[in-house]
PDB file of N, CA and C in Angstrom:
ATOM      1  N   UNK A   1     -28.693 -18.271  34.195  1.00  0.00           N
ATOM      2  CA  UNK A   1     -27.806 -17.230  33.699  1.00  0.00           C
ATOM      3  C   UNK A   1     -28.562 -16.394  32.667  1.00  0.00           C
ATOM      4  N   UNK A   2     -28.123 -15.211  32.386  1.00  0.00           N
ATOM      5  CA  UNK A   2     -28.897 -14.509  31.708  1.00  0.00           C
ATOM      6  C   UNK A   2     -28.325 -14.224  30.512  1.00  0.00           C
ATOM      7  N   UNK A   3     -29.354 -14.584  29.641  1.00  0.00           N
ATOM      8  CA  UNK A   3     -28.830 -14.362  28.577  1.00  0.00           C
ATOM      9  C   UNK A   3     -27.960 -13.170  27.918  1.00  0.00           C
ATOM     10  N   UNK A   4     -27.927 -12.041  28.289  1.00  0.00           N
ATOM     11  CA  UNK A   4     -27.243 -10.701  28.384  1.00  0.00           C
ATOM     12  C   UNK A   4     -25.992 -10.573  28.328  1.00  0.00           C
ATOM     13  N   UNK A   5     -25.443 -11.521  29.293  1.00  0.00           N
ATOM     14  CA  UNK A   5     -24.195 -11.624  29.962  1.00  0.00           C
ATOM     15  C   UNK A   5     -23.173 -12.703  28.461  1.00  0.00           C
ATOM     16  N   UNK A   6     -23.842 -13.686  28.037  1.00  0.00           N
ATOM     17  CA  UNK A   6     -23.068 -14.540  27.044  1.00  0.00           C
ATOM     18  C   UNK A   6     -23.137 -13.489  25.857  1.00  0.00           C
ATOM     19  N   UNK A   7     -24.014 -12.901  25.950  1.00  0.00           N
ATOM     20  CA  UNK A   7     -24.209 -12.388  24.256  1.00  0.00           C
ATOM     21  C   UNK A   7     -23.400 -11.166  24.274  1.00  0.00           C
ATOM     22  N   UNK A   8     -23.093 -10.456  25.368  1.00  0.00           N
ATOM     23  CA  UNK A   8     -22.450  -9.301  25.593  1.00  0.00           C
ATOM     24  C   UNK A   8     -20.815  -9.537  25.264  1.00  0.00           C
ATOM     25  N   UNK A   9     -20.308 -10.727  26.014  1.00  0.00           N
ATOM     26  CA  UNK A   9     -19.557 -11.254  26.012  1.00  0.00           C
ATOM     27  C   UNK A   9     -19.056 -11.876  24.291  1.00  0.00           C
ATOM     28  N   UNK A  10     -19.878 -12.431  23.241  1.00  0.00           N
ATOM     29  CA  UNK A  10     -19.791 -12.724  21.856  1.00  0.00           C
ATOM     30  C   UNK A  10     -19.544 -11.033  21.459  1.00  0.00           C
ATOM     31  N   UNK A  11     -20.363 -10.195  21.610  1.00  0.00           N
ATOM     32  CA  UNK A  11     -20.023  -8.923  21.388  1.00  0.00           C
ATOM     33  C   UNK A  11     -18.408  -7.719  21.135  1.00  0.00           C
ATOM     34  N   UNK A  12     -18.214  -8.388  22.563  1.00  0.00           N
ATOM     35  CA  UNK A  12     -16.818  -7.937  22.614  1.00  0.00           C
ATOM     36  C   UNK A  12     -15.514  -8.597  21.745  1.00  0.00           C
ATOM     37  N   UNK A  13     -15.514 -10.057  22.006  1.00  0.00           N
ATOM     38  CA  UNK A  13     -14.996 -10.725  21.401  1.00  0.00           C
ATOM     39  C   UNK A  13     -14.943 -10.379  19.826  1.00  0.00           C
ATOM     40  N   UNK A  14     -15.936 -10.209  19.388  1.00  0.00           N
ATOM     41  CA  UNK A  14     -16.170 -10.010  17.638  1.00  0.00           C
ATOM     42  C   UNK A  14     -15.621  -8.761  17.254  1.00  0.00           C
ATOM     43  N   UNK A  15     -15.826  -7.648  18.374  1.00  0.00           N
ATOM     44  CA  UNK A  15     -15.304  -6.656  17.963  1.00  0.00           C
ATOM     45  C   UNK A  15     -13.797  -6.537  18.513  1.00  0.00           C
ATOM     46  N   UNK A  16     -13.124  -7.017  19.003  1.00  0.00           N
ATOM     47  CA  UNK A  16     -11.533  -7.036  18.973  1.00  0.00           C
ATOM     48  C   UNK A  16     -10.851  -8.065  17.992  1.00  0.00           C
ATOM     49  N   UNK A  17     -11.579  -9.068  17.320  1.00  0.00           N
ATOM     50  CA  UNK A  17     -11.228  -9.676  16.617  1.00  0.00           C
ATOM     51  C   UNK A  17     -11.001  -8.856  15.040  1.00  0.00           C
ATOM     52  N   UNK A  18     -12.175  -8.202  14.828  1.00  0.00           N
ATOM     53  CA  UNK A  18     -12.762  -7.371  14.070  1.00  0.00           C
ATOM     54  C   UNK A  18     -11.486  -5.887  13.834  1.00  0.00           C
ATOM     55  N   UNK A  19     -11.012  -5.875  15.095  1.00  0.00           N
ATOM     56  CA  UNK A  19     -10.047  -4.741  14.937  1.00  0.00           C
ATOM     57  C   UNK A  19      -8.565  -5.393  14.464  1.00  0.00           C
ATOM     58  N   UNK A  20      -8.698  -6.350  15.204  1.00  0.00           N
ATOM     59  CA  UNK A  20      -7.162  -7.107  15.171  1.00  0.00           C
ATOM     60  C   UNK A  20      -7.247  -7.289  13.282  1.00  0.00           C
ATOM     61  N   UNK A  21      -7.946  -8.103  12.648  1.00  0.00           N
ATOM     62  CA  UNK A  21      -7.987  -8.573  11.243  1.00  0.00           C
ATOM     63  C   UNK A  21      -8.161  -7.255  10.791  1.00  0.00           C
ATOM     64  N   UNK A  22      -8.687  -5.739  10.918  1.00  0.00           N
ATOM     65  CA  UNK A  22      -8.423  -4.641   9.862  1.00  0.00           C
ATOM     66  C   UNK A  22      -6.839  -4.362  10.089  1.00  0.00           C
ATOM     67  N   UNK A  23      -6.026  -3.979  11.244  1.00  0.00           N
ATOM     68  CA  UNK A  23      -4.971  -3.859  11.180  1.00  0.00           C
ATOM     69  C   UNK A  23      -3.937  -4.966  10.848  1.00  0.00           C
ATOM     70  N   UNK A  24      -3.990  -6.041  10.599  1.00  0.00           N
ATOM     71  CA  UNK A  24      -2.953  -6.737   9.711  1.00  0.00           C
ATOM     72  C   UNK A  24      -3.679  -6.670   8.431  1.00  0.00           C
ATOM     73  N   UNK A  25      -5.103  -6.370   7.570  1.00  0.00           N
ATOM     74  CA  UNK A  25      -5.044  -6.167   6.248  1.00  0.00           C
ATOM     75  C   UNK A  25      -4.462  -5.165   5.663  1.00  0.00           C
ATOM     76  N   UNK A  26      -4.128  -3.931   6.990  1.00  0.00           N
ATOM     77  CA  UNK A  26      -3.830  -2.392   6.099  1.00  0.00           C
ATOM     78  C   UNK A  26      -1.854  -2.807   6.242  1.00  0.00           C
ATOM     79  N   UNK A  27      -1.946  -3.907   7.014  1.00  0.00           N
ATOM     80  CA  UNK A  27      -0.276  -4.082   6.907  1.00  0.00           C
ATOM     81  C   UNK A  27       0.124  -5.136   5.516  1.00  0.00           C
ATOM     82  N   UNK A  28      -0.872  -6.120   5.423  1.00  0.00           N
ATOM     83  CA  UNK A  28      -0.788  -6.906   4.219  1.00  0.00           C
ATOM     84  C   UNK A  28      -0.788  -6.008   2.616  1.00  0.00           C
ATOM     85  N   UNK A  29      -1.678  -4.863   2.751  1.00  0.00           N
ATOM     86  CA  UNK A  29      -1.887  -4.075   1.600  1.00  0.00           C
ATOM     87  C   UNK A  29      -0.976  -2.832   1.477  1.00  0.00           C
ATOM     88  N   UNK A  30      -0.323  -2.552   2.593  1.00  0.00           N
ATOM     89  CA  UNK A  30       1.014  -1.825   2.294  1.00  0.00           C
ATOM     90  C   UNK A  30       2.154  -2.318   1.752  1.00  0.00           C
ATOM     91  N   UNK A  31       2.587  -3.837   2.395  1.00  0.00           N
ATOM     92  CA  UNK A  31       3.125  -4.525   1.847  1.00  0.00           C
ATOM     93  C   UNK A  31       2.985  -5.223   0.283  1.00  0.00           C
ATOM     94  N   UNK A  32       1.904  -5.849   0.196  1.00  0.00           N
ATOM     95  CA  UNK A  32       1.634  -5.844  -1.541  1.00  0.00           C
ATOM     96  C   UNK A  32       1.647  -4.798  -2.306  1.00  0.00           C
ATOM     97  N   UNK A  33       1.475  -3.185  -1.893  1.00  0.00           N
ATOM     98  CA  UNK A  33       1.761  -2.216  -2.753  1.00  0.00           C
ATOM     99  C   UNK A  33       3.030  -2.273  -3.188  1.00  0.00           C
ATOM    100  N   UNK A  34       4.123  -2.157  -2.040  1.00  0.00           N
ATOM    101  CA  UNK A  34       5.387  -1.622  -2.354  1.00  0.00           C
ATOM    102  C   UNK A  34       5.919  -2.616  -3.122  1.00  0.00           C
ATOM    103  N   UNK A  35       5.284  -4.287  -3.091  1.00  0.00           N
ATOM    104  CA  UNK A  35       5.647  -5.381  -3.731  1.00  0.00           C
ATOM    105  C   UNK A  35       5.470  -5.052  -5.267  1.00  0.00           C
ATOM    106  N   UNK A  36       4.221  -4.587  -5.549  1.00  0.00           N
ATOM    107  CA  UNK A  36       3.969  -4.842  -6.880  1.00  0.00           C
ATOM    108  C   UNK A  36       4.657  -3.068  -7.310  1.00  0.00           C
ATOM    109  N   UNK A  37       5.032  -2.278  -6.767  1.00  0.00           N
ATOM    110  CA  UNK A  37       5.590  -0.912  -6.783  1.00  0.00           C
ATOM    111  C   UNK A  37       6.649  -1.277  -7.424  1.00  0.00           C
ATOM    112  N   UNK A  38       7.415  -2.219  -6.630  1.00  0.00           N
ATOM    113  CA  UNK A  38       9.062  -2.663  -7.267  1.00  0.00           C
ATOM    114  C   UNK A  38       9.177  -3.539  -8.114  1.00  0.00           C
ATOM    115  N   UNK A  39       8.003  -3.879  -8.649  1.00  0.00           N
ATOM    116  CA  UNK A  39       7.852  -5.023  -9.883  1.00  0.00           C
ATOM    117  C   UNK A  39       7.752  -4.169 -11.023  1.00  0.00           C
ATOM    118  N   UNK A  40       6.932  -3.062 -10.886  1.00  0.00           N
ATOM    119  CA  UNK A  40       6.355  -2.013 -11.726  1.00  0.00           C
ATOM    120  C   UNK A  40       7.237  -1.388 -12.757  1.00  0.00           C
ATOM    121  N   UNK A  41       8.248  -0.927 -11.664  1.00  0.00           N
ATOM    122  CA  UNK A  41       9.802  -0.041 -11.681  1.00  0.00           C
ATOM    123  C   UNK A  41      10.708  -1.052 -12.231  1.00  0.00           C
ATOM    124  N   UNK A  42      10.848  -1.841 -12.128  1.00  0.00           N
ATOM    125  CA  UNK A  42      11.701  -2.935 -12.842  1.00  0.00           C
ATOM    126  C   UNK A  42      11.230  -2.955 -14.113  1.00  0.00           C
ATOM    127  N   UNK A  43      10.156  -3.645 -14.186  1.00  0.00           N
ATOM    128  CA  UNK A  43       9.729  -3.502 -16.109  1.00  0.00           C
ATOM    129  C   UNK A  43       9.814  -2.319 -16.149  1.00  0.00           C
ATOM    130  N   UNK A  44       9.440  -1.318 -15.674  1.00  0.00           N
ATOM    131  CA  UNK A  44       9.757   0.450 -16.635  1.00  0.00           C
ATOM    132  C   UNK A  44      11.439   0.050 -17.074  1.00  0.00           C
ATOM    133  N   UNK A  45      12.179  -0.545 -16.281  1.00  0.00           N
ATOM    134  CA  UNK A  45      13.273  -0.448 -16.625  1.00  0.00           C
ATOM    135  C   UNK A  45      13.715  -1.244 -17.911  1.00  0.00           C
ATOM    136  N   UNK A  46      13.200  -2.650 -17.597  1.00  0.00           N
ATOM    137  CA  UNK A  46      13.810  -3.521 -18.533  1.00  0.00           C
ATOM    138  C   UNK A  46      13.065  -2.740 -19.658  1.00  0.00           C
ATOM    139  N   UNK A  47      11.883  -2.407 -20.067  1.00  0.00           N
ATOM    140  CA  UNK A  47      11.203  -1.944 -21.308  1.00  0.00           C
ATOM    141  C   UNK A  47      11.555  -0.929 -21.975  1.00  0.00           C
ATOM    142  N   UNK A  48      12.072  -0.032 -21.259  1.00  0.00           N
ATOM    143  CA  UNK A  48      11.665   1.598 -21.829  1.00  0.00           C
ATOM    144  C   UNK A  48      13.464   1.551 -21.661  1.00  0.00           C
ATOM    145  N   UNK A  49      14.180   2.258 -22.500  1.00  0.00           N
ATOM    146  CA  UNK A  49      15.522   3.146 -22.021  1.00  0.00           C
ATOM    147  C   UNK A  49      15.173   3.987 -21.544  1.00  0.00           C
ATOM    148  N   UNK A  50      16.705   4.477 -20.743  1.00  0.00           N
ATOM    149  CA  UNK A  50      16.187   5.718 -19.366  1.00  0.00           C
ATOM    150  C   UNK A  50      16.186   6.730 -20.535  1.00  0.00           C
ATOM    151  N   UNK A  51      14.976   7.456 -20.300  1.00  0.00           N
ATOM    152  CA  UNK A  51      14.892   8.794 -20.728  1.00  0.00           C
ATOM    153  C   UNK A  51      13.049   9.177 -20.120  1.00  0.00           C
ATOM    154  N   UNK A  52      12.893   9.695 -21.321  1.00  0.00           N
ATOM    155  CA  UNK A  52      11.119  10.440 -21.278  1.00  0.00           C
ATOM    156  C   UNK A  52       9.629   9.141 -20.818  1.00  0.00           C
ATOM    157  N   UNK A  53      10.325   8.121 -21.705  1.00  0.00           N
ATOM    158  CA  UNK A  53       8.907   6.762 -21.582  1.00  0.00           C
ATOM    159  C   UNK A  53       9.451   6.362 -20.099  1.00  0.00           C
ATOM    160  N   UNK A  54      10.712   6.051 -20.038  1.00  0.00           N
ATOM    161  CA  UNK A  54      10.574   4.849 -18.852  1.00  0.00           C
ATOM    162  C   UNK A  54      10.015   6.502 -17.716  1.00  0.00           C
ATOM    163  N   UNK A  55      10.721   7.434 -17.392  1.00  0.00           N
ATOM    164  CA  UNK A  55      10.097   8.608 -16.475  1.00  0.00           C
ATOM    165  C   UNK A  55       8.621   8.394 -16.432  1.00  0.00           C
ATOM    166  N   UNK A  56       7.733   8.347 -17.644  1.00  0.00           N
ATOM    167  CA  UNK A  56       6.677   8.086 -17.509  1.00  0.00           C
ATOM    168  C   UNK A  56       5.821   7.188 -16.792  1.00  0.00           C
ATOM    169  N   UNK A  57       6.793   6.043 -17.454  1.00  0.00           N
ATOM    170  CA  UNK A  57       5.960   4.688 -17.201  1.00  0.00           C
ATOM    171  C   UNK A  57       6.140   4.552 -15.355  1.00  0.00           C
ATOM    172  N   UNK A  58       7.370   5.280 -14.877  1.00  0.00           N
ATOM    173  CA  UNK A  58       7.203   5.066 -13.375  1.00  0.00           C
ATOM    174  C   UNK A  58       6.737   5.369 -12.497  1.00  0.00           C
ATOM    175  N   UNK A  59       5.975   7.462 -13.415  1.00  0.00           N
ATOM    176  CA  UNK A  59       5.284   7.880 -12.543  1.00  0.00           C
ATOM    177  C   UNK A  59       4.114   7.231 -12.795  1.00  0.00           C
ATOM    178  N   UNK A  60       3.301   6.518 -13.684  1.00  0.00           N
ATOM    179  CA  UNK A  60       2.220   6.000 -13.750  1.00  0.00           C
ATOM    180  C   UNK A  60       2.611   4.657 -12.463  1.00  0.00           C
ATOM    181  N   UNK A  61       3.378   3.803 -12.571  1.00  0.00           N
ATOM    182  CA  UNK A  61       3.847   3.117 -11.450  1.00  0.00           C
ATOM    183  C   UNK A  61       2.988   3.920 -10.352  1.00  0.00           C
ATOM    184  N   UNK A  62       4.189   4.615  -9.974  1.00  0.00           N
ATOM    185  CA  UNK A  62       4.136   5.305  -8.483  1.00  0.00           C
ATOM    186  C   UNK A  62       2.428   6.291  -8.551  1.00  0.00           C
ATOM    187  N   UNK A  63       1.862   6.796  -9.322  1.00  0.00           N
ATOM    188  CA  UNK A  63       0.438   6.594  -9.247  1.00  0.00           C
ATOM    189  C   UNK A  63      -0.724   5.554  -9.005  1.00  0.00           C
ATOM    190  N   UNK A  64      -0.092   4.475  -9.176  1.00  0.00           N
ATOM    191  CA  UNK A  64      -1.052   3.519  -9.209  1.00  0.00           C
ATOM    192  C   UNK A  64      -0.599   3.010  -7.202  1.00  0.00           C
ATOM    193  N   UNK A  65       1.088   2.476  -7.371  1.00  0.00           N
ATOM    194  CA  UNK A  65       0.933   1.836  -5.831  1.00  0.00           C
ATOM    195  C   UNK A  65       2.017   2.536  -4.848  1.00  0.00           C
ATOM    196  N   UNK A  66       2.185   3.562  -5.591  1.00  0.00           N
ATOM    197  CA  UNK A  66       3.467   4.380  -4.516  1.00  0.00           C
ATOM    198  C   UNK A  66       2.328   4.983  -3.304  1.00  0.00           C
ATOM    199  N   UNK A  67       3.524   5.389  -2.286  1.00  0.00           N
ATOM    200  CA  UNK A  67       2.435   6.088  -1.073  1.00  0.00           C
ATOM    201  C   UNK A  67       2.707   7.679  -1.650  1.00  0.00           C
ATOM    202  N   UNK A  68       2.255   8.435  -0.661  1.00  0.00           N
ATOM    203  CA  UNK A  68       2.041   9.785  -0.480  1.00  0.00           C
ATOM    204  C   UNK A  68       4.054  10.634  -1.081  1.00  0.00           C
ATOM    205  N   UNK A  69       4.732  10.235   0.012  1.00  0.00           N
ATOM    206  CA  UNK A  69       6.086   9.633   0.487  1.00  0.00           C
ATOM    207  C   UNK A  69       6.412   9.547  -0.785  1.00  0.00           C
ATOM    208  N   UNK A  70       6.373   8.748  -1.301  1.00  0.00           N
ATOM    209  CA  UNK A  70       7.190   8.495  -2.718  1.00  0.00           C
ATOM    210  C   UNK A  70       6.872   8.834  -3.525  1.00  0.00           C
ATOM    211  N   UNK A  71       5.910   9.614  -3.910  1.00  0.00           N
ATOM    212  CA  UNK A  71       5.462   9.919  -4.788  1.00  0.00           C
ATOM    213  C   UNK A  71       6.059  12.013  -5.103  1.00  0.00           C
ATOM    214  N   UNK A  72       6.157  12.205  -3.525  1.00  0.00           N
ATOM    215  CA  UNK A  72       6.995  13.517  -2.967  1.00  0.00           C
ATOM    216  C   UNK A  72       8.480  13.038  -3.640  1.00  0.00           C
ATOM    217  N   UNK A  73       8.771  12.078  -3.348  1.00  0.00           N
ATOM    218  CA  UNK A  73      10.156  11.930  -3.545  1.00  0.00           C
ATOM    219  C   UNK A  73      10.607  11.777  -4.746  1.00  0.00           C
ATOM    220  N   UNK A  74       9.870  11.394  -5.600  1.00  0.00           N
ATOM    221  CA  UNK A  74       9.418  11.329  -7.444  1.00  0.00           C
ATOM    222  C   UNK A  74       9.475  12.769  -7.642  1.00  0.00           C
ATOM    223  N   UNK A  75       8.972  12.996  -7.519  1.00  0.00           N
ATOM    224  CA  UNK A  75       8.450  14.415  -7.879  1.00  0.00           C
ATOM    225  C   UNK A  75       9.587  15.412  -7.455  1.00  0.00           C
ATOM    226  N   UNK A  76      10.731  15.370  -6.553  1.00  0.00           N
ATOM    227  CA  UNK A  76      11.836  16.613  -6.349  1.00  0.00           C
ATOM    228  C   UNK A  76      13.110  16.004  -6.671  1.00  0.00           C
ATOM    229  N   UNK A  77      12.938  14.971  -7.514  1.00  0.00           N
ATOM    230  CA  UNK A  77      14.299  14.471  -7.992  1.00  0.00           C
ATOM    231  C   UNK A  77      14.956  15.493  -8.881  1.00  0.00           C
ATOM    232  N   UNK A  78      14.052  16.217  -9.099  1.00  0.00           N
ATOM    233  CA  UNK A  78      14.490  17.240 -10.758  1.00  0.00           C
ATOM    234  C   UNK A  78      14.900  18.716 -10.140  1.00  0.00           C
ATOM    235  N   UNK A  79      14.016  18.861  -8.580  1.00  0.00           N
ATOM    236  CA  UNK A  79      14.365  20.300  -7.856  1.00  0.00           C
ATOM    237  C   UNK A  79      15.648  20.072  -7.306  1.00  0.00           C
ATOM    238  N   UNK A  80      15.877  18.798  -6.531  1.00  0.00           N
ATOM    239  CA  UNK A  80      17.102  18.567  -6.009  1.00  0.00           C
ATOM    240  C   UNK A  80      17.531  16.996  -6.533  1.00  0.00           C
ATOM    241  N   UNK A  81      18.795  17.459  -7.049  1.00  0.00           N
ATOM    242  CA  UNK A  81      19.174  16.368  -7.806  1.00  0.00           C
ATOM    243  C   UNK A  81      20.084  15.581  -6.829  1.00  0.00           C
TER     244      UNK A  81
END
């Protein structure tokens, strides 16, 4: 048998494995964002009274693990209430 044929074969294998493990990390790291997102937003809450700090402290939140998305949605709470 030629060697070609097994190694070609390890080849493929590595690289669908290789695809499979990036797409459940970008699902694991969406998920730990929004996790530690709603942890974030909670202490802004318990810490700060609602006014100017806790506003702050959430957009720094939503800077650090909000998506694109929420961060739009932060941002037009004040255009449309």
């Amino acid at each position: 048998m030629r060697p070609i044929i097994p190694l070609s074969i390890v080849i493929v294998v590595a690289a669908i494995v290789g695809i499979l493990g990036s797409s459940n990390y970008d699902v694991y790291v969406a998920e730990r964002d929004q996790r530690n997102l709603q942890l974030a937003v909670d202490d802004c809450k318990k810490l700060f009274p609602q006014g100017i700090n806790q506003e702050e402290c959430i957009t720094k939140s939503l800077d650090v693990f909000g998506t694109e998305y929420q961060k739009e949605q932060w941002s037009q709470r004040d255009i449309y209430p």
